[in-house]
Protein backbone atom coordinates (compact mmCIF):
# COMPACT_ATOMS: atom_id res chain seq x y z
CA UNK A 1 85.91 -6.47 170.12
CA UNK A 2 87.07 -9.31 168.05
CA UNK A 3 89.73 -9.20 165.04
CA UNK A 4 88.16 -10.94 161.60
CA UNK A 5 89.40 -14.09 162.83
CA UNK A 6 86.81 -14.08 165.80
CA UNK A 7 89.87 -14.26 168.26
CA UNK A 8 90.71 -11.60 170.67
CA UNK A 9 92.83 -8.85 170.00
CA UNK A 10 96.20 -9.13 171.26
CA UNK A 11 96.69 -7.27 174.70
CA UNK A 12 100.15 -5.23 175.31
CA UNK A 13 102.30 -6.35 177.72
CA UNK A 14 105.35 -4.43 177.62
CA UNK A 15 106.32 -1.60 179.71
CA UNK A 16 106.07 0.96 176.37
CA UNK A 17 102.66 -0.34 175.73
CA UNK A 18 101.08 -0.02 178.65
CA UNK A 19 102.23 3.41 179.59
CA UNK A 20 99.19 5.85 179.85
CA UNK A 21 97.33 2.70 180.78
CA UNK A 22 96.10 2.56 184.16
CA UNK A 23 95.64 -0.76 185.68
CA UNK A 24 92.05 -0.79 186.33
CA UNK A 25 90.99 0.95 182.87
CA UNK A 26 93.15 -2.12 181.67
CA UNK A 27 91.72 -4.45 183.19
CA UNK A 28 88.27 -3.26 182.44
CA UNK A 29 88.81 -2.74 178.81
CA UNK A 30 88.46 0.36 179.00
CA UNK A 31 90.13 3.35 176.60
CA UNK A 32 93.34 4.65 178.44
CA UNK A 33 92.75 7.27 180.35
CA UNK A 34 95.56 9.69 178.61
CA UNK A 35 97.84 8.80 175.75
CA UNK A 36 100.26 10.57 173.86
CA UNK A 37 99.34 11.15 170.49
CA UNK A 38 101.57 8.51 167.77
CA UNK A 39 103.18 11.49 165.99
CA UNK A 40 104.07 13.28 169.25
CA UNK A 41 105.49 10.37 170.37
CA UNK A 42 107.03 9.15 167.41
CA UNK A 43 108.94 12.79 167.62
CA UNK A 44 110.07 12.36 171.23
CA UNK A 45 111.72 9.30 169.84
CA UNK A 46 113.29 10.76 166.85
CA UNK A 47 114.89 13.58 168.85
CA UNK A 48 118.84 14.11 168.47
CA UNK A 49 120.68 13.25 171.54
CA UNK A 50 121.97 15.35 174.08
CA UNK A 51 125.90 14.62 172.69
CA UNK A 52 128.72 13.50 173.82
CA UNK A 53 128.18 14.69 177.54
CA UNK A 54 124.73 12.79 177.49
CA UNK A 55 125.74 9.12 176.21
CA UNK A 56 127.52 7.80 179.82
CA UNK A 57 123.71 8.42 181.36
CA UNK A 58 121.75 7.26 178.35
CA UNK A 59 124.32 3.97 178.23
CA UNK A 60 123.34 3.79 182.11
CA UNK A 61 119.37 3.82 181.29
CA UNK A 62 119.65 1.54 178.87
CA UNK A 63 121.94 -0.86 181.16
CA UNK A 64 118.87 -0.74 183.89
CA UNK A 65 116.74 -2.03 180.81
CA UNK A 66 118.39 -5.20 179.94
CA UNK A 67 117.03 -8.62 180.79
CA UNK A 68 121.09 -10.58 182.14
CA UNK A 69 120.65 -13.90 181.66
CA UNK A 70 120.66 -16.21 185.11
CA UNK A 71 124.47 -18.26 185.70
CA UNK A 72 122.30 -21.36 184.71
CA UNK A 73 121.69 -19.73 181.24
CA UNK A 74 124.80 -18.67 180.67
CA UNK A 75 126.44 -21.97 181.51
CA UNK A 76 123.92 -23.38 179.18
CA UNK A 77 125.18 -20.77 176.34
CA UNK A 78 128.53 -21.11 177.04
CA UNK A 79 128.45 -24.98 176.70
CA UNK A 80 126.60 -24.53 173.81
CA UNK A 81 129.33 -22.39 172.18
CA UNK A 82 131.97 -24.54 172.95
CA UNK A 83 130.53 -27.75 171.56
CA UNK A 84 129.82 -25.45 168.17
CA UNK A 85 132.86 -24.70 168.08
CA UNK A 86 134.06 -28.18 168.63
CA UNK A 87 131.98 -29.42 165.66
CA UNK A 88 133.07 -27.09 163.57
CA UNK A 89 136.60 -27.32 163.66
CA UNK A 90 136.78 -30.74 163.34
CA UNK A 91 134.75 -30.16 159.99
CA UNK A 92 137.26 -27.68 159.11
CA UNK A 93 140.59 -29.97 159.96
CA UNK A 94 138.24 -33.16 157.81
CA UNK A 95 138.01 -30.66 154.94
CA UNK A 96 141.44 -29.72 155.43
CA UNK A 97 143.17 -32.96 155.38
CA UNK A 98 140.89 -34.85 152.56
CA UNK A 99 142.15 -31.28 150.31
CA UNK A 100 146.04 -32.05 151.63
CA UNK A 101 145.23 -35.96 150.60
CA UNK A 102 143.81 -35.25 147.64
CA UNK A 103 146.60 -32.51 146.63
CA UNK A 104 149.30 -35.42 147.48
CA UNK A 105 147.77 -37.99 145.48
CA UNK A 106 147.12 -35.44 142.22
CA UNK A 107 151.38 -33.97 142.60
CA UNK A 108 153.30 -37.13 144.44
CA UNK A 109 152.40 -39.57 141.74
């Protein structure tokens, strides 16, 4: 099956898109073998939390799910913040002192 373009279709490959999926039916192209219907899982979604006594264990799920950037990246980021910030305080001091300049030469004369 080919989208109007004559490309394939895009194939999921997130952890949500394949659920239901099983890796041969996959792989063969074939039709999952069970799925959740949109609207039943749109309203498993949609549900209100369990409150307040819920959130330390959802905060702890959703902690497993995160992707933590590698000490290289972060190094990487980090250096990249500082030199940001670098450039944009000395454009902030230039602005600052051609304004004092400017102010002096408009009031001292």
């Amino acid at each position: 099956m080919t989208n109007p373009q004559g490309q394939n279709p895009a194939q999921p490959t997130g952890k949500r898109q394949l659920r239901g999926v099983s890796s041969v039916s996959a792989a063969a192209g074939a039709a999952p073998e069970s799925r959740t219907p949109a609207k039943a899982e749109q309203a498993a979604d949609d549900k209100v939390g369990g409150g307040a006594g819920a959130f330390p264990g959802e905060v702890a799920s959703e902690m497993r799910k995160v992707i933590w950037p590698t000490g290289r990246q972060m190094l990487n980021y980090t250096l990249i913040v500082f030199a940001f910030l670098i450039v944009v305080t000395a454009i902030v001091w230039s602005v600052d002192w051609v304004a004092r300049w400017a102010v002096e030469q408009v009031l001292v004369r």
